[in-house]
C-alpha atoms as a PDB file:
ATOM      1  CA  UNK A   1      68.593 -84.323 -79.596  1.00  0.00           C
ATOM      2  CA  UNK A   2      71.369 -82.214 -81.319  1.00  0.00           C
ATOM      3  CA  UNK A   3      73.557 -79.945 -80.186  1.00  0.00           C
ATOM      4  CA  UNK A   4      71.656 -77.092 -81.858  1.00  0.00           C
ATOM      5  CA  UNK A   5      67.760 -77.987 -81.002  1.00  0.00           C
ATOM      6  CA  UNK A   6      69.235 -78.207 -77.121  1.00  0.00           C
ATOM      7  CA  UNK A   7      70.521 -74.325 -77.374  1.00  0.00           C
ATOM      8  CA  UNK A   8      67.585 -73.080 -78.664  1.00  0.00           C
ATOM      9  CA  UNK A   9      65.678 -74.630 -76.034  1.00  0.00           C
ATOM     10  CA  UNK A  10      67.958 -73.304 -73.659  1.00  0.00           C
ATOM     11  CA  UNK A  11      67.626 -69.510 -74.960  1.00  0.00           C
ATOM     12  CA  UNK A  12      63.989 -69.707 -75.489  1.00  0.00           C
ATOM     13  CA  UNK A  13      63.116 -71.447 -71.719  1.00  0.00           C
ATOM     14  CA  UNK A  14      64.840 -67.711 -70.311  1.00  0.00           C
ATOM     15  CA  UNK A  15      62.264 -65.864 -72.346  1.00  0.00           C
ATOM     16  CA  UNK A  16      59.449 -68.181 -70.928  1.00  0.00           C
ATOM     17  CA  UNK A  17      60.188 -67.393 -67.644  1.00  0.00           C
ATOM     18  CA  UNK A  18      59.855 -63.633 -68.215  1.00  0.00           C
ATOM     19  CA  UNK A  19      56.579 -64.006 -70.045  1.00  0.00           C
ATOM     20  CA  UNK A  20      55.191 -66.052 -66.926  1.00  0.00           C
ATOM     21  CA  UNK A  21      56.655 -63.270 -64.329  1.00  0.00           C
ATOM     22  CA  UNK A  22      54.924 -60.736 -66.411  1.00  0.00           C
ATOM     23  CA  UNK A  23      51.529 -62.083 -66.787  1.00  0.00           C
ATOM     24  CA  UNK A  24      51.959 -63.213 -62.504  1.00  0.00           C
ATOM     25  CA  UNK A  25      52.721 -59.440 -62.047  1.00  0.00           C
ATOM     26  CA  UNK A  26      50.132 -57.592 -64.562  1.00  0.00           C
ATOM     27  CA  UNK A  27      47.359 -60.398 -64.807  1.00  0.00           C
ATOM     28  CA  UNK A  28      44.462 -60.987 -62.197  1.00  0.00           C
ATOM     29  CA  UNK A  29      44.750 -64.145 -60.278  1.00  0.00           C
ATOM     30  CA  UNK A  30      41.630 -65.504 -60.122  1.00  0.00           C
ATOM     31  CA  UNK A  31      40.825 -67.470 -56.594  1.00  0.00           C
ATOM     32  CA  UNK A  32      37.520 -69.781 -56.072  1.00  0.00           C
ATOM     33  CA  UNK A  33      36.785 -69.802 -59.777  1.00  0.00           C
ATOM     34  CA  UNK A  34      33.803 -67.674 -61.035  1.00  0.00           C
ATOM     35  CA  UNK A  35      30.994 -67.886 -58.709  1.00  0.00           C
ATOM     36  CA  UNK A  36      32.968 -66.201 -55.844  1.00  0.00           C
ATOM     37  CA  UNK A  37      32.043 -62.739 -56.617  1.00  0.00           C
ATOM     38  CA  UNK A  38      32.297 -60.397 -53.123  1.00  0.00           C
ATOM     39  CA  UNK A  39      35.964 -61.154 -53.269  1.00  0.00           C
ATOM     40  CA  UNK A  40      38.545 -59.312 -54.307  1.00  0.00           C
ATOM     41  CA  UNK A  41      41.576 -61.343 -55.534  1.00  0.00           C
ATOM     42  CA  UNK A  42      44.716 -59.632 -53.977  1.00  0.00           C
ATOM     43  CA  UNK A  43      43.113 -57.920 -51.054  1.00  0.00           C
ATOM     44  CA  UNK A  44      42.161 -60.501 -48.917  1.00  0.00           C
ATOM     45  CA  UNK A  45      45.089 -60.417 -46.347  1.00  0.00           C
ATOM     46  CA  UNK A  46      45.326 -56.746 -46.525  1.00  0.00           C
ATOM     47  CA  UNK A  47      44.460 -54.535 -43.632  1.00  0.00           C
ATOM     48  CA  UNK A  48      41.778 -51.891 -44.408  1.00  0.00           C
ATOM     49  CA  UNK A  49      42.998 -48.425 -45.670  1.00  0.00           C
ATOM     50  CA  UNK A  50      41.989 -45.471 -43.638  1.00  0.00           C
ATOM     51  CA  UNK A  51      39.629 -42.747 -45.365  1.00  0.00           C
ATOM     52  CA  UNK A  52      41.412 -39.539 -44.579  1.00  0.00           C
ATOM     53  CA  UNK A  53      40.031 -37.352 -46.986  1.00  0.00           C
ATOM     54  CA  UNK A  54      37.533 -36.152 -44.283  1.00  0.00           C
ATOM     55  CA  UNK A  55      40.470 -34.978 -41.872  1.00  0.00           C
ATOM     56  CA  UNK A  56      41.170 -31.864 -43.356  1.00  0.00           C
ATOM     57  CA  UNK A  57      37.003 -30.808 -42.965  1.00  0.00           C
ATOM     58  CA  UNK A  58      37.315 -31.901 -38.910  1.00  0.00           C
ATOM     59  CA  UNK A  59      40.132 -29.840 -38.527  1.00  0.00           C
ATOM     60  CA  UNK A  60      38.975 -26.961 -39.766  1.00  0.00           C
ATOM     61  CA  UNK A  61      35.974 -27.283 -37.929  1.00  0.00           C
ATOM     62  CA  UNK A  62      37.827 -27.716 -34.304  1.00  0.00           C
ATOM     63  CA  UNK A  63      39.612 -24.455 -35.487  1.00  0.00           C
ATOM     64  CA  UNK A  64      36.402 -22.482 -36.097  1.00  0.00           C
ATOM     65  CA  UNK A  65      34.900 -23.950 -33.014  1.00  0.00           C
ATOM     66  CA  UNK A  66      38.282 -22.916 -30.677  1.00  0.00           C
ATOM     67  CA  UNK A  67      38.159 -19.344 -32.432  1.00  0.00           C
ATOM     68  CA  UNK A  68      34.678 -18.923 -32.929  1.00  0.00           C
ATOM     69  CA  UNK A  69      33.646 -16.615 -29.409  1.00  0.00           C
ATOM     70  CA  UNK A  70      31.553 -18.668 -26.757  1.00  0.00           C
ATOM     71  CA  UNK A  71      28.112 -17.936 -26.947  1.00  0.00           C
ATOM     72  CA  UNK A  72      27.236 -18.699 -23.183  1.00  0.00           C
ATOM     73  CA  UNK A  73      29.114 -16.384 -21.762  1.00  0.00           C
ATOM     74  CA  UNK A  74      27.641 -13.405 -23.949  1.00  0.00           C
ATOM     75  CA  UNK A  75      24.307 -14.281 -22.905  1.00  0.00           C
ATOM     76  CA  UNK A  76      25.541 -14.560 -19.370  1.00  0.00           C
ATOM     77  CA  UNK A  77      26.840 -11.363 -19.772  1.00  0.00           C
ATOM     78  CA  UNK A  78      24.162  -9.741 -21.331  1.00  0.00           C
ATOM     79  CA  UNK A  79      22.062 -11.146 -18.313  1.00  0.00           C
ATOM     80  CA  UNK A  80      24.035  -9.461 -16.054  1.00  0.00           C
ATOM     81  CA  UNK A  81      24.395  -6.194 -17.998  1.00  0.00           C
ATOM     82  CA  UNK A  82      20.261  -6.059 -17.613  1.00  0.00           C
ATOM     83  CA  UNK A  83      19.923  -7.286 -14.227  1.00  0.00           C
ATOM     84  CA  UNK A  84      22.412  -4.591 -13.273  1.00  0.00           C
ATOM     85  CA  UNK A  85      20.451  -2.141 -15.182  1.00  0.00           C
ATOM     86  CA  UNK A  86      17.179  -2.929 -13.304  1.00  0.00           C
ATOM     87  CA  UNK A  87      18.656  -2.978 -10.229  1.00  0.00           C
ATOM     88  CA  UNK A  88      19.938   0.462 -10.504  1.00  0.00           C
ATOM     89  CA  UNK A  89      16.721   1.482 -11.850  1.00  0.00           C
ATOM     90  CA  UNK A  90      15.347  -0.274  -8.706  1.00  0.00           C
ATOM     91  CA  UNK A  91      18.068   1.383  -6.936  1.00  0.00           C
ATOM     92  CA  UNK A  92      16.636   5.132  -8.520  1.00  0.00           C
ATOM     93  CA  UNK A  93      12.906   4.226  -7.678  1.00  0.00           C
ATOM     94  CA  UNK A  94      14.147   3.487  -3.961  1.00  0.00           C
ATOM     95  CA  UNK A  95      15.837   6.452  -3.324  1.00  0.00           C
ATOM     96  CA  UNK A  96      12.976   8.652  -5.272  1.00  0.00           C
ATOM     97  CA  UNK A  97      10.090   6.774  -2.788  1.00  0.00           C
ATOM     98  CA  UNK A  98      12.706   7.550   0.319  1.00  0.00           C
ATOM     99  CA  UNK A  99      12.637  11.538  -0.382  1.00  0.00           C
ATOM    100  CA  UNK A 100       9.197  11.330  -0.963  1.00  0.00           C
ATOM    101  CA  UNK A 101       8.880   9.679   2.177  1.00  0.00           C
ATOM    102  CA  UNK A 102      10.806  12.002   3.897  1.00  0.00           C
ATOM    103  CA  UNK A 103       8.739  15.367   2.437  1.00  0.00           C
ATOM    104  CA  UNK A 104       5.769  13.508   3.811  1.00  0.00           C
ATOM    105  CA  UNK A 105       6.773  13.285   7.032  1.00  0.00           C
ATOM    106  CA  UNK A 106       8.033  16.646   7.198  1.00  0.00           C
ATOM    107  CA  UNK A 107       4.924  18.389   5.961  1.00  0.00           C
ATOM    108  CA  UNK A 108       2.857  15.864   7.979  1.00  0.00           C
ATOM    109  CA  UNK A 109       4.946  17.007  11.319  1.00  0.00           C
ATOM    110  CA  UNK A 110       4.531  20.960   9.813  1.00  0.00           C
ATOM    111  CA  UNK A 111       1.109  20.199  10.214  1.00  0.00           C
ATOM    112  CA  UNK A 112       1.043  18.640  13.680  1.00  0.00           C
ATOM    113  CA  UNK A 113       2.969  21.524  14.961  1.00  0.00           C
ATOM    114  CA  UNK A 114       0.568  24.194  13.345  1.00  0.00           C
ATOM    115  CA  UNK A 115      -2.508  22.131  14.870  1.00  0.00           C
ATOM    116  CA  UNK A 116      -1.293  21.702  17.984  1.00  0.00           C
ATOM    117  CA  UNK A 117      -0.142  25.192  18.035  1.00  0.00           C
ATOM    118  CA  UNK A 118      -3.422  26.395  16.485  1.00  0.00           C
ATOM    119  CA  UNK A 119      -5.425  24.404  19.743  1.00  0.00           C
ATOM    120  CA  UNK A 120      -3.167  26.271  22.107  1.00  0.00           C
ATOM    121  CA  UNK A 121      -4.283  30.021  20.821  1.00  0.00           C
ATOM    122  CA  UNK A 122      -7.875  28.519  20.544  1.00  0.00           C
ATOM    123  CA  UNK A 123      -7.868  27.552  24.178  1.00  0.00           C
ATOM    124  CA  UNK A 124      -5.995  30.674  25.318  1.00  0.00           C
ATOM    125  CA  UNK A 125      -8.759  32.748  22.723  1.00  0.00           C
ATOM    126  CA  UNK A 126     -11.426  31.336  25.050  1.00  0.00           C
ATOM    127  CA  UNK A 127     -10.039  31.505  28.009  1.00  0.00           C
ATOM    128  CA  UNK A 128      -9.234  34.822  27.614  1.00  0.00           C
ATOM    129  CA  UNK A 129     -13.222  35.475  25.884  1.00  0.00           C
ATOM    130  CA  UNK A 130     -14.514  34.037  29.163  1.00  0.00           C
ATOM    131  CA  UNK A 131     -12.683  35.949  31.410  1.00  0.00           C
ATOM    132  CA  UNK A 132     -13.585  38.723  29.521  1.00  0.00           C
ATOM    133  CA  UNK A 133     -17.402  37.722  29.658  1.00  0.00           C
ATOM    134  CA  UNK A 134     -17.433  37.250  33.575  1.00  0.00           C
ATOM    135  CA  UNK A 135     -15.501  40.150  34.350  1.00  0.00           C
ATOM    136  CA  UNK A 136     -18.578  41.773  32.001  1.00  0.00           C
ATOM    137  CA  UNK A 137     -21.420  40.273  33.785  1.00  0.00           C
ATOM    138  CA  UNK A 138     -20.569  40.523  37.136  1.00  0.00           C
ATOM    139  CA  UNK A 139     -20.043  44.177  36.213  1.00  0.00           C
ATOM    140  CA  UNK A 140     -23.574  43.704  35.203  1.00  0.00           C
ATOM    141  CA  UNK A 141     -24.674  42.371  38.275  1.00  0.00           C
ATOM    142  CA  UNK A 142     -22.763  44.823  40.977  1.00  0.00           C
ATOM    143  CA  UNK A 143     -25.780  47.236  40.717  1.00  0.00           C
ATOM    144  CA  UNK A 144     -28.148  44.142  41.455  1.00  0.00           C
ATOM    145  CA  UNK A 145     -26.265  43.736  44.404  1.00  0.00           C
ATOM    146  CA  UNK A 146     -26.413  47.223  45.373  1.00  0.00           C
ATOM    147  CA  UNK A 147     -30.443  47.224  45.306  1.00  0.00           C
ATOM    148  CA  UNK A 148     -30.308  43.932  47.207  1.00  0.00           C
ATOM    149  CA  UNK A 149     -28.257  45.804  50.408  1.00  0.00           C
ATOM    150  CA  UNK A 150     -30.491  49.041  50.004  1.00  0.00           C
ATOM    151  CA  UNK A 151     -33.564  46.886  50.628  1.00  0.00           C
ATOM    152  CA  UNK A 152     -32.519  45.308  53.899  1.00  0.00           C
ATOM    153  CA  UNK A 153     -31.463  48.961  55.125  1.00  0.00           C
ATOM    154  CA  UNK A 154     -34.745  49.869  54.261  1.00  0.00           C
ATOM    155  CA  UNK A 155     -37.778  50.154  56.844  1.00  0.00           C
ATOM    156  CA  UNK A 156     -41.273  48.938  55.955  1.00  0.00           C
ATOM    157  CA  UNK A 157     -41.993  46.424  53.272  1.00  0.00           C
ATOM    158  CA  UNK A 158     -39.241  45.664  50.876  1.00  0.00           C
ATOM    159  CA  UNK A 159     -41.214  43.166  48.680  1.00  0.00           C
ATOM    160  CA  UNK A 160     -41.829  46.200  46.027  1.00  0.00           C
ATOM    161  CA  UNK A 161     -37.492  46.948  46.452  1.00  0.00           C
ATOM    162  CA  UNK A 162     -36.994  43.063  45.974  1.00  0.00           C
ATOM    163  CA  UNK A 163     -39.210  42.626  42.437  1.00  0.00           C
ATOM    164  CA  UNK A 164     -37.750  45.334  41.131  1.00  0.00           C
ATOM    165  CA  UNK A 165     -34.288  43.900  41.584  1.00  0.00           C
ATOM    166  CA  UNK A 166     -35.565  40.668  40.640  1.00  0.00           C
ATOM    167  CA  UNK A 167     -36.660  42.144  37.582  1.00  0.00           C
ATOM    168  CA  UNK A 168     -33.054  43.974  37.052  1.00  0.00           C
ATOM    169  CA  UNK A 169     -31.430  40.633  37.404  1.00  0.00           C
ATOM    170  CA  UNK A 170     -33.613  38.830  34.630  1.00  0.00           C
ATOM    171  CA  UNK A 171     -32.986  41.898  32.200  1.00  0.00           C
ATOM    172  CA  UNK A 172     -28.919  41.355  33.069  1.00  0.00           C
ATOM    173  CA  UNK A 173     -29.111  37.630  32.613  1.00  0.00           C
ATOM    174  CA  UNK A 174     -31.702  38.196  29.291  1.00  0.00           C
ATOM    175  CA  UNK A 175     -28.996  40.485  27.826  1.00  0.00           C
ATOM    176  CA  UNK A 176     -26.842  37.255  28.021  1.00  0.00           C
ATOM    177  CA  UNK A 177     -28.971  35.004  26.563  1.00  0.00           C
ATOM    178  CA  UNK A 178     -30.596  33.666  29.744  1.00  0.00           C
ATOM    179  CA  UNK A 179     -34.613  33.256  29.384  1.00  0.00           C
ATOM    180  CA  UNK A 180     -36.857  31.332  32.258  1.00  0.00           C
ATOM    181  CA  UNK A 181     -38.839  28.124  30.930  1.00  0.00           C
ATOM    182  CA  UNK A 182     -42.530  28.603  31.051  1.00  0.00           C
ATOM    183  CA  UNK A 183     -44.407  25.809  32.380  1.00  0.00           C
ATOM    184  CA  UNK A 184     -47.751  25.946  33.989  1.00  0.00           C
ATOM    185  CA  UNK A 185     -50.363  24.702  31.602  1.00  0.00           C
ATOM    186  CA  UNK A 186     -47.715  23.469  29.010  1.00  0.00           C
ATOM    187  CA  UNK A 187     -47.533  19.793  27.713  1.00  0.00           C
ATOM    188  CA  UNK A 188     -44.426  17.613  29.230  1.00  0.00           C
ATOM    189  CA  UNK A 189     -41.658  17.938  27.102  1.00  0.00           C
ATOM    190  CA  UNK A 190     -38.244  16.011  28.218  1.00  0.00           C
ATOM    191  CA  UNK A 191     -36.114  18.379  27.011  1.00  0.00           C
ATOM    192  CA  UNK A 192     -37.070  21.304  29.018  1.00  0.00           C
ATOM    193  CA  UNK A 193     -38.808  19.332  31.917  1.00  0.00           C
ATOM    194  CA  UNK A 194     -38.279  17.130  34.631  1.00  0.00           C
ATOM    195  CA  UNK A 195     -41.230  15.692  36.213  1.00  0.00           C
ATOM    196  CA  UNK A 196     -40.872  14.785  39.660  1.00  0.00           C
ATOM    197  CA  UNK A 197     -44.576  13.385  40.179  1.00  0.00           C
ATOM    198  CA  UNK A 198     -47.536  12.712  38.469  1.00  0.00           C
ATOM    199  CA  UNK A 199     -50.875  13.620  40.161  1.00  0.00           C
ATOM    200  CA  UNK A 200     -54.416  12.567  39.336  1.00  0.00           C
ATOM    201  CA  UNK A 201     -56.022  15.066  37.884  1.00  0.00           C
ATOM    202  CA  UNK A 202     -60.244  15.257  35.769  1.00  0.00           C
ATOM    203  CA  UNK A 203     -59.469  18.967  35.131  1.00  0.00           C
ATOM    204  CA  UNK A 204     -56.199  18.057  32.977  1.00  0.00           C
ATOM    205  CA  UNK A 205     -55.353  16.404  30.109  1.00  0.00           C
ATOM    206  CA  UNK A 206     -52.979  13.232  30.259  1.00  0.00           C
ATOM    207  CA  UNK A 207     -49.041  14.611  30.619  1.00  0.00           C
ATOM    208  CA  UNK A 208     -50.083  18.373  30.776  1.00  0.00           C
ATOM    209  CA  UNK A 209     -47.776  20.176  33.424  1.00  0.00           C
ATOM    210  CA  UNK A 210     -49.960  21.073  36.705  1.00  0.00           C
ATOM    211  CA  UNK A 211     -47.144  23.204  38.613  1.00  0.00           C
ATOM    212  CA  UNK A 212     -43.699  23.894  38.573  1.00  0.00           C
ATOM    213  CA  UNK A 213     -42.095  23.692  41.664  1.00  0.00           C
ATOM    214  CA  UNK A 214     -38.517  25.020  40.241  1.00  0.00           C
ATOM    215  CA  UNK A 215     -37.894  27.038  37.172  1.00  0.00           C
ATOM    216  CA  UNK A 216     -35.946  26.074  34.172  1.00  0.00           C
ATOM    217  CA  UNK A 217     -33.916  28.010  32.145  1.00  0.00           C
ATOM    218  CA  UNK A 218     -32.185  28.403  28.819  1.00  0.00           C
ATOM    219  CA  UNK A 219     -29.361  30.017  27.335  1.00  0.00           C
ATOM    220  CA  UNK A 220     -29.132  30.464  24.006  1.00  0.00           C
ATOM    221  CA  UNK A 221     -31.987  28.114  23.419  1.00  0.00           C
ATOM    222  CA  UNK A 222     -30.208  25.536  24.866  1.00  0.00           C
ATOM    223  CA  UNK A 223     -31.548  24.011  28.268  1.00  0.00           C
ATOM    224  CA  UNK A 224     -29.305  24.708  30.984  1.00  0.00           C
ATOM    225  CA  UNK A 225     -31.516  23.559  33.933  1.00  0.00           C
ATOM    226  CA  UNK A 226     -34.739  21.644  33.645  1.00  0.00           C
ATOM    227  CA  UNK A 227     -37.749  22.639  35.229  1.00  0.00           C
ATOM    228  CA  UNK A 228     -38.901  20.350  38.020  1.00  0.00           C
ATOM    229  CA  UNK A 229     -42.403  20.023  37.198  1.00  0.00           C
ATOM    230  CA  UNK A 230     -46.037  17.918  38.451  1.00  0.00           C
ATOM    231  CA  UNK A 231     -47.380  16.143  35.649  1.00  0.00           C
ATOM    232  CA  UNK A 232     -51.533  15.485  35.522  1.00  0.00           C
ATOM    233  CA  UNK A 233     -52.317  11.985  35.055  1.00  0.00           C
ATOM    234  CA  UNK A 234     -55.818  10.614  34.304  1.00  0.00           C
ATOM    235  CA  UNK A 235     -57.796   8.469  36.592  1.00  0.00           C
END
């Protein structure tokens, strides 16, 4: 080989080298030939690269949730805003049933007082009617008396002096309501008679009164003393 063919060989084997570093850096290397196709060539012994596009997003977020206000605590609050409300609307209702409470009793004790004072003047009313209505009828009665003490100063037969103050006594005690039970011939009636003893009797009809051994009366129409009567009773 000449002189000249080894230069040229010699300036073109630089130039090689380039071209080979150049198509090493730009080219793709291929590794496992074709059929090795979910493999990158290059990336192999590379660690995986972080996706931190989405970074931005969470932080915004975590700032909207830390200023956003808490939404327990308003409906905690709001809770205790009503409760407080109904209890001092309970609170009202209380004190409104307490005064009516109170009124109650106070009219209710009014009322006692005016009843019990209202019994008081009733009893003094008729205690005071029925001294009044003694001190009347034993006025009544002194003349009665009067008769009864001229008839046993009298000589002879009183019997006429005695009827006729009988007779002044029953007017007295008629004037007052008094009236004598009539019983001889009358049928038994319980509420006016008393009968003491039944005797046979063909001339009577069952229960009818035979005799009346004490009088009855009435006052007002209301029995004050039965009469003690003998009842006939059939053979």
């Amino acid at each position: 080989m000449s002189s000249e063919e080894r230069l040229r060989r010699e300036e073109e084997e630089p130039r090689r080298e380039e071209t080979r570093e150049d198509e090493d850096v730009s080219g793709p290397v291929e590794v496992g030939g074709s059929e090795d196709s979910g493999v990158v060539p290059g990336v192999l012994d590379e660690e995986p690269v972080e996706d931190r596009s989405e970074e931005p997003l969470l932080e915004k977020a975590l700032i909207e949730e830390e200023e956003a206000p808490p939404e327990e605590p308003l409906e905690i609050l709001q809770e205790e805003t009503s409760s407080r409300e109904e209890i001092s609307a309970l609170m009202e209702e209380l004190e409104l049933a307490r005064k009516e409470r109170d009124e109650y009793l106070d009219d209710m004790r009014r009322m006692k007082a005016e009843l019990e004072n209202s019994r008081k003047r009733q009893e003094k009313e008729r205690a005071r009617f029925a001294r009044l209505a003694s001190e009347r009828l034993v006025g009544e009665l002194l003349p009665v008396l009067d008769n009864l003490e001229r008839a046993l100063e009298a000589e002879g037969d009183i019997r006429e002096g005695v009827r006729a103050t009988l007779e002044q006594l029953i007017a007295i005690l008629g004037r007052e309501g008094l009236a004598p039970v009539f019983s001889d011939g009358e049928n038994f009636d319980p509420a006016f008679h008393e009968a003491v003893m039944s005797q046979p009797s063909d001339e009577h009809e069952e229960g009818t009164i035979i005799r009346t051994l004490e009088r009855g009366y009435t006052l007002n129409g209301k029995s004050i003393r039965p009469a003690k009567v003998i009842v006939a009773q059939q053979v």
